[in-house]
N, C-alpha and C. Protein backbone atom coordinates (compact mmCIF):
# COMPACT_ATOMS: atom_id res chain seq x y z
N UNK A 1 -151.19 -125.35 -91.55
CA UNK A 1 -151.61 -126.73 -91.68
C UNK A 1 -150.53 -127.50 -92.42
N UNK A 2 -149.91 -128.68 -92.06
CA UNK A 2 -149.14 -129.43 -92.13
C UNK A 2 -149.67 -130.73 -92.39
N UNK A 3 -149.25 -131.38 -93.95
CA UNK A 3 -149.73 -132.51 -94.43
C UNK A 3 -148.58 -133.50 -94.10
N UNK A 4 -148.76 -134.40 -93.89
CA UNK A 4 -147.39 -135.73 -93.96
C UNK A 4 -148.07 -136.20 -94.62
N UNK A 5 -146.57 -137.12 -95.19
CA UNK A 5 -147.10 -138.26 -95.75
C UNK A 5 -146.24 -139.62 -95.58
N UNK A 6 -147.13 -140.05 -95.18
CA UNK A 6 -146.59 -141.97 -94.56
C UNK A 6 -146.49 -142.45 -95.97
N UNK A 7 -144.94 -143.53 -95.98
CA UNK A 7 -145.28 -144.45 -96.10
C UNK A 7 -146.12 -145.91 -95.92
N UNK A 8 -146.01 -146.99 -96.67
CA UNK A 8 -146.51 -148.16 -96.06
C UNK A 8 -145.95 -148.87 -94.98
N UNK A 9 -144.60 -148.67 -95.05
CA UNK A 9 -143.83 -148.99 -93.74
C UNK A 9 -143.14 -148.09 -92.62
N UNK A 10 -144.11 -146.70 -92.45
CA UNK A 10 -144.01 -145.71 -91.71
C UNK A 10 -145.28 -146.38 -90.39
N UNK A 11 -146.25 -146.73 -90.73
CA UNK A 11 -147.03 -146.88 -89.37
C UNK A 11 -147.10 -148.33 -89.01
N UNK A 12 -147.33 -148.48 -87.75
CA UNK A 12 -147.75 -149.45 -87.37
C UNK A 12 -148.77 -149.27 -86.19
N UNK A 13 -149.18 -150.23 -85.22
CA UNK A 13 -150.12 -149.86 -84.00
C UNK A 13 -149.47 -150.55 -82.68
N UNK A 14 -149.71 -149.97 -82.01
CA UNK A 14 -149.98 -150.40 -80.46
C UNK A 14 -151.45 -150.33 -79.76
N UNK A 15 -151.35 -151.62 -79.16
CA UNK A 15 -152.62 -151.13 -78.36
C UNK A 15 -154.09 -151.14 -79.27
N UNK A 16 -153.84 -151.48 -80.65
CA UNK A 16 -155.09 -151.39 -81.46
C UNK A 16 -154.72 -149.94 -82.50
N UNK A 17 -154.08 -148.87 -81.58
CA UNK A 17 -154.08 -147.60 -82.06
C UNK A 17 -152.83 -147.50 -83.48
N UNK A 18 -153.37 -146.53 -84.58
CA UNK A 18 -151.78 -146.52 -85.36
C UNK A 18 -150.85 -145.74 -84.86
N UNK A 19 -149.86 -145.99 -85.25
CA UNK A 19 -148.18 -144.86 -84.50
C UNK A 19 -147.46 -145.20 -85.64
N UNK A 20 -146.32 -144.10 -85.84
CA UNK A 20 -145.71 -144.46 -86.61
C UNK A 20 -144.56 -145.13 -85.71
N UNK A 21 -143.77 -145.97 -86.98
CA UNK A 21 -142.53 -146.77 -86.40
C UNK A 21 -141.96 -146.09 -85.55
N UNK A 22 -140.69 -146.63 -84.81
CA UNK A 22 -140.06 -145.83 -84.03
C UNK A 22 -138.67 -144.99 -85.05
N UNK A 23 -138.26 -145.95 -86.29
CA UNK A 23 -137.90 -144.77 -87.08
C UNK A 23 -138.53 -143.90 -87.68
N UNK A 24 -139.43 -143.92 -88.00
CA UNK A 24 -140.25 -142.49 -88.75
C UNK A 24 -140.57 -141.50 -87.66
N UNK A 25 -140.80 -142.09 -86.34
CA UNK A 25 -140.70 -141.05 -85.52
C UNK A 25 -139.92 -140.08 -84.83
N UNK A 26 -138.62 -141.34 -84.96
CA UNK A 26 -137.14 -140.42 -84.90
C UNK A 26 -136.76 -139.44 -85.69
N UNK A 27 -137.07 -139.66 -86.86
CA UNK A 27 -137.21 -138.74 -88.09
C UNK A 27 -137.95 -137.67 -88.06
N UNK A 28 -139.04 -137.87 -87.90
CA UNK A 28 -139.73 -136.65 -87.57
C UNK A 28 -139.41 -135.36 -86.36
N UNK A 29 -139.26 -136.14 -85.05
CA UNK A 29 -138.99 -135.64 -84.02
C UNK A 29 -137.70 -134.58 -84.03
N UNK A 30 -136.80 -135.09 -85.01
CA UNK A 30 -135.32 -134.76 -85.14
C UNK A 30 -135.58 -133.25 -85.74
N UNK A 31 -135.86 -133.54 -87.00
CA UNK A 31 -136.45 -132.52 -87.87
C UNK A 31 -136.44 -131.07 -87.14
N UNK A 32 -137.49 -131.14 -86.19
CA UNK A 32 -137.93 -130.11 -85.54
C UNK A 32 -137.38 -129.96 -84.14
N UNK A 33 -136.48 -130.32 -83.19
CA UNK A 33 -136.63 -130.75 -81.90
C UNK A 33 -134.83 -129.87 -82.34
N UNK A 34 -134.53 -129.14 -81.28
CA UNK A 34 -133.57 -128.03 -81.38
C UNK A 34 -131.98 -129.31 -80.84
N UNK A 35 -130.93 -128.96 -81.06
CA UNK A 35 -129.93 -130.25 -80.61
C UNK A 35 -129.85 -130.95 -79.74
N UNK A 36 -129.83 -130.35 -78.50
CA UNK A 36 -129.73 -131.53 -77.54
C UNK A 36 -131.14 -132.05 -77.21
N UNK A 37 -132.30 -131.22 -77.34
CA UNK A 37 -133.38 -132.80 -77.08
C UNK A 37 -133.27 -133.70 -78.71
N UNK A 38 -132.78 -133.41 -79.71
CA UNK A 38 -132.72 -134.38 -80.60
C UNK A 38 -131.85 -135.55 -80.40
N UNK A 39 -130.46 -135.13 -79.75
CA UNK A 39 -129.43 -136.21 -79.75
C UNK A 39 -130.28 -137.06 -78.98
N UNK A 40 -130.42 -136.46 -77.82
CA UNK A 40 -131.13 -137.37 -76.62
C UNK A 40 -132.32 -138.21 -77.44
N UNK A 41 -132.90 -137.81 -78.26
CA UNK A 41 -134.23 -138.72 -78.64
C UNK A 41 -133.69 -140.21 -79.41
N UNK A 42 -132.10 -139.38 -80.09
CA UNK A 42 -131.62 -140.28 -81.07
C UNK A 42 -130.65 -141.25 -80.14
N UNK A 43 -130.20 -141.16 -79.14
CA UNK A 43 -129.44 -142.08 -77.95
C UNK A 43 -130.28 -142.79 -76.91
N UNK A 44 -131.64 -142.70 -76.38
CA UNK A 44 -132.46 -143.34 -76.56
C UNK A 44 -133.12 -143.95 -77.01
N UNK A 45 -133.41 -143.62 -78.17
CA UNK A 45 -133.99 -144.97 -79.17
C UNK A 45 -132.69 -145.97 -79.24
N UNK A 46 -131.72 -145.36 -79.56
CA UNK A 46 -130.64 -146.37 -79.46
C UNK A 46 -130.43 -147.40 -78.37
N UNK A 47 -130.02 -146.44 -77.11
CA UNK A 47 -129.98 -147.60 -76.01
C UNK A 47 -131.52 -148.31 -75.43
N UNK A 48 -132.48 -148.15 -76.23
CA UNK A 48 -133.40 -148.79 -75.76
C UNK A 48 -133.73 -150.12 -76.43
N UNK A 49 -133.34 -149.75 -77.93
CA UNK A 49 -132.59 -150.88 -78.86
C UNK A 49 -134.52 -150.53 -79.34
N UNK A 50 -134.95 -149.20 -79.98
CA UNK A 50 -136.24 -149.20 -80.72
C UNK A 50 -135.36 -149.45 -81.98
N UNK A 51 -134.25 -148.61 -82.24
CA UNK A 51 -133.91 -148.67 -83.46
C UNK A 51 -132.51 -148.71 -83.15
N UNK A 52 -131.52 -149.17 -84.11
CA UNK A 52 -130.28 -149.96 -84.16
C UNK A 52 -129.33 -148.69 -85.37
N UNK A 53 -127.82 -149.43 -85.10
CA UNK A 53 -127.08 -147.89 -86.03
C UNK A 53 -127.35 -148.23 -87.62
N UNK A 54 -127.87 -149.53 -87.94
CA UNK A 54 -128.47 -149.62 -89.18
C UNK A 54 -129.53 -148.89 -89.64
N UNK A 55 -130.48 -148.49 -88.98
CA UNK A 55 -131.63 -147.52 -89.01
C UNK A 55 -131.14 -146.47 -89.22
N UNK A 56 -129.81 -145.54 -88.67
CA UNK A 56 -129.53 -144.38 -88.77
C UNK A 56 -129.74 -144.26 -90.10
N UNK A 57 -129.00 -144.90 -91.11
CA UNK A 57 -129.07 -144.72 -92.85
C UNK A 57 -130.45 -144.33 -93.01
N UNK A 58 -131.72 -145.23 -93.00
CA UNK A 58 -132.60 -144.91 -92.89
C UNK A 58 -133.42 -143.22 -92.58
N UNK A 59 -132.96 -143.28 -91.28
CA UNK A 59 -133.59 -141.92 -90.88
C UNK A 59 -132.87 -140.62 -91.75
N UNK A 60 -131.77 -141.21 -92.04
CA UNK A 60 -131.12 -140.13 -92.75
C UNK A 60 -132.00 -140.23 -93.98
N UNK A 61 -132.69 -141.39 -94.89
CA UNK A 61 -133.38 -140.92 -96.13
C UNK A 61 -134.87 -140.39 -95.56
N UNK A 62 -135.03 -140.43 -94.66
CA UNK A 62 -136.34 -140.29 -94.50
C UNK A 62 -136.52 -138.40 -94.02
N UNK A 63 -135.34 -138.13 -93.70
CA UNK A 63 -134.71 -136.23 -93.43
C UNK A 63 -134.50 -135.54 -94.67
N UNK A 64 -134.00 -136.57 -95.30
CA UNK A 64 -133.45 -135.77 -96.81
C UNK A 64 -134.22 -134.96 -97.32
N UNK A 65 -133.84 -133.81 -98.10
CA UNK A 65 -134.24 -132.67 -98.49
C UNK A 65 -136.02 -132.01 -98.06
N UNK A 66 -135.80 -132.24 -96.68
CA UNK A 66 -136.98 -132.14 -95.84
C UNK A 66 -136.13 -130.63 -94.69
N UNK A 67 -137.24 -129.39 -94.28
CA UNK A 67 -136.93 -128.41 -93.48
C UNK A 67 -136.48 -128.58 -92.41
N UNK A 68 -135.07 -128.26 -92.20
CA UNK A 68 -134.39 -128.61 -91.14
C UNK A 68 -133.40 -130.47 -91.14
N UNK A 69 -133.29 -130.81 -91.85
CA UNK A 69 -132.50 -131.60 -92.29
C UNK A 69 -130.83 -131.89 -92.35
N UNK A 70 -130.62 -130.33 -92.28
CA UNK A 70 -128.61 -130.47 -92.35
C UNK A 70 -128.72 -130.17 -91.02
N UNK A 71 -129.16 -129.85 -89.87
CA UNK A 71 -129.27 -129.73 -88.53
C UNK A 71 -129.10 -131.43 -88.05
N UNK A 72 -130.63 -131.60 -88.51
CA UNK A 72 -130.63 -132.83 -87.94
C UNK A 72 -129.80 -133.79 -88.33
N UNK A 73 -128.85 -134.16 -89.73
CA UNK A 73 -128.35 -134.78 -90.09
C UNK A 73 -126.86 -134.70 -88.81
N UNK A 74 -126.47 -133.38 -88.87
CA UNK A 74 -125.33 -133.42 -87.37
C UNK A 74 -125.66 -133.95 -86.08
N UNK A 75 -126.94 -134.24 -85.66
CA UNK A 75 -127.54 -135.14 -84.81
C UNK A 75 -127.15 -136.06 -84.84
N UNK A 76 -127.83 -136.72 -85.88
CA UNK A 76 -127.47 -138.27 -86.50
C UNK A 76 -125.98 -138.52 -86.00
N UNK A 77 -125.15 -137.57 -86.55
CA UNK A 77 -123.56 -137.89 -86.47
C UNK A 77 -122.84 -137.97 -84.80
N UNK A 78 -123.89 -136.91 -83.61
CA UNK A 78 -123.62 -136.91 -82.32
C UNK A 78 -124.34 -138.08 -81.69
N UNK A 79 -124.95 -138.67 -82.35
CA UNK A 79 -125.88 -139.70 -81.67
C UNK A 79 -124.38 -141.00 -81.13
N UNK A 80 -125.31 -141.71 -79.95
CA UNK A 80 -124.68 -142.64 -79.13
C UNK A 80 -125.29 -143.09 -78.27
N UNK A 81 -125.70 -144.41 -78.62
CA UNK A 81 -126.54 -145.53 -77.77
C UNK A 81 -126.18 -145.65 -76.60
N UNK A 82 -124.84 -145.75 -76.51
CA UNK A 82 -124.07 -145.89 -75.38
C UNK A 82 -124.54 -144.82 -73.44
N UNK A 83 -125.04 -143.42 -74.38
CA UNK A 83 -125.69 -142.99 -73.10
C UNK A 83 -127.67 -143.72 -72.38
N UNK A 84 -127.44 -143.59 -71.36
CA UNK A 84 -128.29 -144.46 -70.87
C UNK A 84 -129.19 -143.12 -69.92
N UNK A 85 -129.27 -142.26 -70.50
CA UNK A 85 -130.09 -141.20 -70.23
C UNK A 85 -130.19 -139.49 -70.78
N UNK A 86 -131.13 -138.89 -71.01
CA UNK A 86 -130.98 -137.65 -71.63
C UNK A 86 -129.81 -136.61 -70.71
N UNK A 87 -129.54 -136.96 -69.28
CA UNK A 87 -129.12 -136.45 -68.74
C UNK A 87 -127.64 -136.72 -69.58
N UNK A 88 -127.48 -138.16 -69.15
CA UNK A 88 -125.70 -138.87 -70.07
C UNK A 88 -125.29 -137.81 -71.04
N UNK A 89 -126.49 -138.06 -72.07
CA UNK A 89 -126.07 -137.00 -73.09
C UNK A 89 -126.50 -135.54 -72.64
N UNK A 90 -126.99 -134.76 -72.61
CA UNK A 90 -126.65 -133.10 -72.37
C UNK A 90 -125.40 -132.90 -71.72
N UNK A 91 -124.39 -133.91 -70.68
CA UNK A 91 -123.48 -133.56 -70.05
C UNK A 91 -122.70 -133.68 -71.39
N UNK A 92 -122.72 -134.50 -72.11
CA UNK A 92 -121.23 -135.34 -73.23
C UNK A 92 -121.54 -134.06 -74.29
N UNK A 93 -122.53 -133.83 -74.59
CA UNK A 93 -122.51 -132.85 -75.53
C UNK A 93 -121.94 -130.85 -75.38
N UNK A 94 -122.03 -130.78 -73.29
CA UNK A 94 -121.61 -129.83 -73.24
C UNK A 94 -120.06 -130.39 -73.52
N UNK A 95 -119.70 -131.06 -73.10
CA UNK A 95 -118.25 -131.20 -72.76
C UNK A 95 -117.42 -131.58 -74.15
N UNK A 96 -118.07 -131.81 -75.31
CA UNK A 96 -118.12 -131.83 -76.96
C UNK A 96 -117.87 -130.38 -77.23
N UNK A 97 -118.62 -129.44 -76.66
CA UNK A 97 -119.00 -127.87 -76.79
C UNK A 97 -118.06 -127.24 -76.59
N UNK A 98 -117.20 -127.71 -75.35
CA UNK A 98 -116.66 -126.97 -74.70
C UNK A 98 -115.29 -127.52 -75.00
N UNK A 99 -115.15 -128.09 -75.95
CA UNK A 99 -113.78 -128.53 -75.98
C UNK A 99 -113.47 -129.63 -75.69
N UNK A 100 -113.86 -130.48 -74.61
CA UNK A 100 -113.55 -131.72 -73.92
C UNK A 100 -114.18 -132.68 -74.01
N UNK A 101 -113.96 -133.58 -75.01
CA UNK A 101 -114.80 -134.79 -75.60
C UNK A 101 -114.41 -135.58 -74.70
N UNK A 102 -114.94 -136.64 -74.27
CA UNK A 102 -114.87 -137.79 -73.09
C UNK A 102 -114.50 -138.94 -74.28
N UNK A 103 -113.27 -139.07 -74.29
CA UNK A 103 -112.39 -140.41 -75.28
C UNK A 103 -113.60 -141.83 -74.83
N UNK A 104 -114.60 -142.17 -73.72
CA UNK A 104 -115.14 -143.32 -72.93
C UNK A 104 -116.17 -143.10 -73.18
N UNK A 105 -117.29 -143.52 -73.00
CA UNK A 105 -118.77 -143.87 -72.70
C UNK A 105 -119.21 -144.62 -71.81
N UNK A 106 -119.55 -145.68 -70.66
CA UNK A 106 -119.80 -146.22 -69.96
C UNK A 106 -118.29 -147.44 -69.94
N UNK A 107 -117.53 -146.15 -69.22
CA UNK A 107 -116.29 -146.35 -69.35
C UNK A 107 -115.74 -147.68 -67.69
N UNK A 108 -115.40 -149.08 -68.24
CA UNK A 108 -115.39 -149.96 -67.02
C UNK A 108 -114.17 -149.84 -66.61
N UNK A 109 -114.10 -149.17 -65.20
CA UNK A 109 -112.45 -149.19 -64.18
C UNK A 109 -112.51 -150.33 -63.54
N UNK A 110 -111.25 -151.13 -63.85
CA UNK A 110 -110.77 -152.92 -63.31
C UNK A 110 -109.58 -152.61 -62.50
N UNK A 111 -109.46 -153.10 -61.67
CA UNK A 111 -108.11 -153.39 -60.53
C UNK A 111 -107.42 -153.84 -61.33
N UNK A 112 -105.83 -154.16 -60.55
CA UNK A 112 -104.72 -155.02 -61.85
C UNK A 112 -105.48 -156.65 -61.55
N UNK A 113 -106.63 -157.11 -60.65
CA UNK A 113 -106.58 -158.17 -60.96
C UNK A 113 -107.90 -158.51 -61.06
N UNK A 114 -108.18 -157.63 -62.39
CA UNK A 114 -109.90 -157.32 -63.23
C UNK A 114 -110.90 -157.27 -62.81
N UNK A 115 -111.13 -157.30 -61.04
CA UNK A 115 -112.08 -156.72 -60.06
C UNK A 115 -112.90 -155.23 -60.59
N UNK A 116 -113.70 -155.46 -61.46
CA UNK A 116 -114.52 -154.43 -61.64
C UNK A 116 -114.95 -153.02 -60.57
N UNK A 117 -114.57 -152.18 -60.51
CA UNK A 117 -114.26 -151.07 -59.45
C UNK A 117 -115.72 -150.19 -59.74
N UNK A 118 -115.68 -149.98 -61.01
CA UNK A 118 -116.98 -149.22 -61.67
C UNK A 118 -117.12 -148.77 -62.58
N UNK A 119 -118.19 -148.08 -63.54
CA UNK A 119 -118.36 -147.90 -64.65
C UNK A 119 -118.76 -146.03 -64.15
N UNK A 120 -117.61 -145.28 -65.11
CA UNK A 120 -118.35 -144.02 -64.98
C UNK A 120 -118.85 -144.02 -66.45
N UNK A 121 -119.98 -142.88 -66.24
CA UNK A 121 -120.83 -141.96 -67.30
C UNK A 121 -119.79 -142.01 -68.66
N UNK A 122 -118.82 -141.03 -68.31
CA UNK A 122 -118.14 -140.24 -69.18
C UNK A 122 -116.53 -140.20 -68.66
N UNK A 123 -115.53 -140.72 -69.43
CA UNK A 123 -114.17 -140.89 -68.61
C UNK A 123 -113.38 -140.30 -69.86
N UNK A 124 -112.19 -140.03 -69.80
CA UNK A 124 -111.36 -139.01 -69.82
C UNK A 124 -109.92 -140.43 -69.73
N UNK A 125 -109.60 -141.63 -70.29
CA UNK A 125 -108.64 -142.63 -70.19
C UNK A 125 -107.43 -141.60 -68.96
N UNK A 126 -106.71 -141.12 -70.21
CA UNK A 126 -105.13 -140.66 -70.18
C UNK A 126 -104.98 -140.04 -68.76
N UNK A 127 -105.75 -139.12 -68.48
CA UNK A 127 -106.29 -138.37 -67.35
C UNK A 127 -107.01 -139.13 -66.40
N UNK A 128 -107.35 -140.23 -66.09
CA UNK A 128 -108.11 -141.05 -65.18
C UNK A 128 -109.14 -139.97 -64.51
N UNK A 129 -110.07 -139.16 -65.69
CA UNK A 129 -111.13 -138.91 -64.81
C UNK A 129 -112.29 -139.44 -65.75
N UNK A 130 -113.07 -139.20 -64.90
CA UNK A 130 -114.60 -140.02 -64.77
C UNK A 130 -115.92 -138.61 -64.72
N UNK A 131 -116.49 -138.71 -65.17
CA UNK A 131 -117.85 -137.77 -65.09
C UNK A 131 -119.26 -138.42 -65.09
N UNK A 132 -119.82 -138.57 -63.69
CA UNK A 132 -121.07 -138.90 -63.63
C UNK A 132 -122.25 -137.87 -63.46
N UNK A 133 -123.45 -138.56 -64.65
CA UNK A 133 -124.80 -137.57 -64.46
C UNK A 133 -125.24 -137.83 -63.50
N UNK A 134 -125.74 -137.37 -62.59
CA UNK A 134 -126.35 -137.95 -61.67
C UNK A 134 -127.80 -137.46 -61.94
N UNK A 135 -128.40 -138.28 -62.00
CA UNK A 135 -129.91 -137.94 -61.75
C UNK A 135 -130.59 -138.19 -60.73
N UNK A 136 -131.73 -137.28 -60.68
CA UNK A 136 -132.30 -137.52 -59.48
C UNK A 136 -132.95 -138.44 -58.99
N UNK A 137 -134.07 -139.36 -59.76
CA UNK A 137 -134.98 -140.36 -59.69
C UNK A 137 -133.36 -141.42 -59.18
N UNK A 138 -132.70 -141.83 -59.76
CA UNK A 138 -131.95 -142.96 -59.61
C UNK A 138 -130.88 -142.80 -58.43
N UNK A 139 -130.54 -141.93 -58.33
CA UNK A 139 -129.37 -141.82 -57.23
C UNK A 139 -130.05 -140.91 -55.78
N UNK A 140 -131.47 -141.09 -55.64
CA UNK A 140 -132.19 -140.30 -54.75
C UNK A 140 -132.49 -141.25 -53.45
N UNK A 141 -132.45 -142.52 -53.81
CA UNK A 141 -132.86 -143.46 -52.27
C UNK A 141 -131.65 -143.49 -51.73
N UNK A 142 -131.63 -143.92 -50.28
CA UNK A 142 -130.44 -144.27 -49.68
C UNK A 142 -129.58 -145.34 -49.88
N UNK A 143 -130.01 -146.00 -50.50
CA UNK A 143 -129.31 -147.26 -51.13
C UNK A 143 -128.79 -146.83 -52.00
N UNK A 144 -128.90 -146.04 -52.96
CA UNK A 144 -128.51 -145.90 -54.05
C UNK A 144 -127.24 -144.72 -53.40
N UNK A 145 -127.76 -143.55 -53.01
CA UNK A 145 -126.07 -142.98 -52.05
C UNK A 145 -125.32 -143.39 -51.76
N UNK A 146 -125.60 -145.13 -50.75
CA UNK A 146 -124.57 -145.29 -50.23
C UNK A 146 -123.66 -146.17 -50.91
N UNK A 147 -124.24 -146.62 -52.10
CA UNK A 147 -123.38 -147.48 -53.30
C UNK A 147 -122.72 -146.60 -54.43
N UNK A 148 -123.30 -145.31 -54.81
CA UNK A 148 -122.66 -144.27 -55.28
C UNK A 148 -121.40 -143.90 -54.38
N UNK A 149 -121.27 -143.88 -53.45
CA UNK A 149 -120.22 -143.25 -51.79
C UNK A 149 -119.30 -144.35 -52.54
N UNK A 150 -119.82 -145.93 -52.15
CA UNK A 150 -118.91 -146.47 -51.85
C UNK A 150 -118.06 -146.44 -53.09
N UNK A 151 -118.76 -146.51 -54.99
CA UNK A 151 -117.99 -146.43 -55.56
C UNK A 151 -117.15 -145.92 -55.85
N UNK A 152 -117.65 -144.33 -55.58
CA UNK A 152 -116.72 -143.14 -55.36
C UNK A 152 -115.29 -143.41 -54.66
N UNK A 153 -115.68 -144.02 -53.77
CA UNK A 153 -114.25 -144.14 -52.89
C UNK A 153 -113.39 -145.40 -53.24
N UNK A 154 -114.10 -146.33 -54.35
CA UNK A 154 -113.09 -147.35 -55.16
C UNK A 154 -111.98 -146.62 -56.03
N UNK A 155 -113.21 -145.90 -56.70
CA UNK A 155 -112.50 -145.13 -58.02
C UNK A 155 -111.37 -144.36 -57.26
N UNK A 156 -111.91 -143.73 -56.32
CA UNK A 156 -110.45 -142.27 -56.20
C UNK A 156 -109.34 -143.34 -55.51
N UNK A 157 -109.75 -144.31 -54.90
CA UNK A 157 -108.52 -145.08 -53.91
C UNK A 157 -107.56 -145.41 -55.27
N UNK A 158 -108.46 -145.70 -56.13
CA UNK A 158 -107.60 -146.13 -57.87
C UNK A 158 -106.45 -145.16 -58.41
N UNK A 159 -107.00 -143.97 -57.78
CA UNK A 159 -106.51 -142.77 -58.69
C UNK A 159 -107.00 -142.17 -59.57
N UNK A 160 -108.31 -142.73 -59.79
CA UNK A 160 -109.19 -141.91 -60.60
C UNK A 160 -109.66 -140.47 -60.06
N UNK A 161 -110.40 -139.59 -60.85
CA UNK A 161 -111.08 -138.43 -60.12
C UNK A 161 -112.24 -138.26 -60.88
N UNK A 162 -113.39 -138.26 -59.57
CA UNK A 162 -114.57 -138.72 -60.24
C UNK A 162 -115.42 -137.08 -59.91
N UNK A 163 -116.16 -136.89 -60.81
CA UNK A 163 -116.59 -135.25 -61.25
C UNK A 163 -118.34 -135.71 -61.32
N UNK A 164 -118.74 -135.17 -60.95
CA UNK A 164 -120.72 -135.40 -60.62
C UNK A 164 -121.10 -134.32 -61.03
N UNK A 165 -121.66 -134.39 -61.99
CA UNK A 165 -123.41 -133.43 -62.58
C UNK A 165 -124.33 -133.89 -62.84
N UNK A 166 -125.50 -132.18 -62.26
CA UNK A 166 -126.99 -132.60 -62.43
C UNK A 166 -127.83 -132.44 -63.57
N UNK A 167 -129.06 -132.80 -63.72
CA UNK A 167 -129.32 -132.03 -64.89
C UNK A 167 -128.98 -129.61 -64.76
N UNK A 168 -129.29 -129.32 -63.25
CA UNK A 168 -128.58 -127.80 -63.39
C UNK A 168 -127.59 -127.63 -64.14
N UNK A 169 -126.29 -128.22 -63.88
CA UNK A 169 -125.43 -127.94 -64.21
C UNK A 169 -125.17 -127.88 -65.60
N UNK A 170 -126.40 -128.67 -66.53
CA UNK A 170 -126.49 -128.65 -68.05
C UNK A 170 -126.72 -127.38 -68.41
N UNK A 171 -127.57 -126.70 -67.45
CA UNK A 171 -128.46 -125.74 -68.05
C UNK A 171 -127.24 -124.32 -67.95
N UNK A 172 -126.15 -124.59 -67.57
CA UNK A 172 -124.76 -123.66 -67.62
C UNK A 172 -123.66 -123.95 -69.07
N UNK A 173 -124.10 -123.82 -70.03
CA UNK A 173 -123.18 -124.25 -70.57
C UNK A 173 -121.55 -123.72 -70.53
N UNK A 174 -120.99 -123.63 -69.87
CA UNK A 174 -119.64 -123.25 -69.13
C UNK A 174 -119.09 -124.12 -68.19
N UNK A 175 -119.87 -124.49 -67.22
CA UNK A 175 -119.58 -125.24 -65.96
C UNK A 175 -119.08 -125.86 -66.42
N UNK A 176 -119.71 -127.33 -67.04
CA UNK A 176 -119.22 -129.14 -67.04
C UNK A 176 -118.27 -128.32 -67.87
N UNK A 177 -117.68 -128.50 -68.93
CA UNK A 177 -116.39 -127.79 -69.88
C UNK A 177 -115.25 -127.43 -68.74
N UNK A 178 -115.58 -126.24 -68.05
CA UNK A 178 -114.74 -125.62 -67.65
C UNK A 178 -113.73 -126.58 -65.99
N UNK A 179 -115.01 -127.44 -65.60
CA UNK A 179 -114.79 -128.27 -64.40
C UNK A 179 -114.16 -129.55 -65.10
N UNK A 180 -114.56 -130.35 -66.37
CA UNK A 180 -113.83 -131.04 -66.50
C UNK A 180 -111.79 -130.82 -66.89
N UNK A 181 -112.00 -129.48 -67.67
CA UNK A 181 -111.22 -128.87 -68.25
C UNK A 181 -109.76 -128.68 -67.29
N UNK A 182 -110.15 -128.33 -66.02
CA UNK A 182 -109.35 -128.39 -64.71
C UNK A 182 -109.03 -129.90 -64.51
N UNK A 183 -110.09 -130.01 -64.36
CA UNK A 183 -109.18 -131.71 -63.75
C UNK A 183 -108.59 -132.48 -64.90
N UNK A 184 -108.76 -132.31 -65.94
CA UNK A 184 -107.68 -132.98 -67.10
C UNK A 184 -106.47 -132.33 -66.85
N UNK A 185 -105.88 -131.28 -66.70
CA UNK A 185 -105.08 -130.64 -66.50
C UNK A 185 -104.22 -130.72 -65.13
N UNK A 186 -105.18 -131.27 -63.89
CA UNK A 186 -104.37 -131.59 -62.92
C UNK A 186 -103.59 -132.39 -62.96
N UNK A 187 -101.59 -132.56 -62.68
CA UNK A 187 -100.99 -133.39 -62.84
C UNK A 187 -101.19 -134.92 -62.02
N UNK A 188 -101.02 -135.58 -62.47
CA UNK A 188 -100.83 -136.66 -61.88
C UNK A 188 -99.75 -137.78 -61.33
């Protein structure tokens, strides 16, 4: 049996019902929730804009000398609003893992005459590569293929080299590492 204890500015309600804030819940969640579903909880709240990188301070007092705390505090430090899905992050964090940090985040490729070409996931500058999550719900209609195709074929006409994973390929931690790892290395 497990007691909490709220502050006064830990709950609020929805709906009539109480909840706690969306920082006390980040806090909590973190605590216990093993690394990568934590980052993901903490880069969602971010890009959903529940809570802002001013809050991080926060959640960090609200972890302090609480079980499981220097875990979650390295969370805090991998966190990034910037991914726009749990998928975004499990790929950035293998490729963190594995050696190959993505220098980009919703990284924008412009022509020389600032014609927006596309935004990958995860890019790689020096190396002109690109790493997209692909998920399934979003890139599953045909519309959505054939605008994925076409960007695909902006980017590489650029010289970019554009690299696609699923959520599977998370569940390898070797793959994304080892596949981006090659194509940084291919000369250009």
């Amino acid at each position: 049996m497990h007691q909490l204890k709220l502050g006064p500015g830990d709950v609020g309600a929805v709906a009539g019902l109480p909840v706690t804030t969306p920082v006390r819940t980040v806090a909590d969640v973190i605590l216990r929730a093993d690394r990568y579903p934590a980052v993901c909880v903490l880069d969602a709240a971010l890009n959903r804009q529940l809570i802002d990188e001013s809050d991080l301070s926060l959640v960090a007092a609200l972890i302090a000398r609480r079980r499981g705390a220097v875990a979650a505090r390295r969370c805090l430090a991998e966190s990034d609003g910037r991914a726009q899905s749990p998928l975004e992050t499990r790929v950035r964090l293998r490729c963190v893992d594995g050696g190959v940090p993505p220098d980009a985040l919703q990284l924008e490729v412009r022509d020389e005459d600032g014609y927006l070409l596309g935004v990958g996931d995860l890019g790689w500058r020096g190396a002109r590569v690109i790493a997209e999550a692909d998920g399934q719900t979003p890139h599953q209609t045909p519309q959505a293929i054939y605008e994925d195709r076409r960007r695909q074929n902006r980017l590489t006409n650029a010289g970019w080299t554009v690299l696609r994973f699923t959520w599977p390929d998370t569940l390898r931690p070797d793959y994304i590492p080892h596949t981006v790892a090659r194509a940084l290395r291919r000369p250009r």
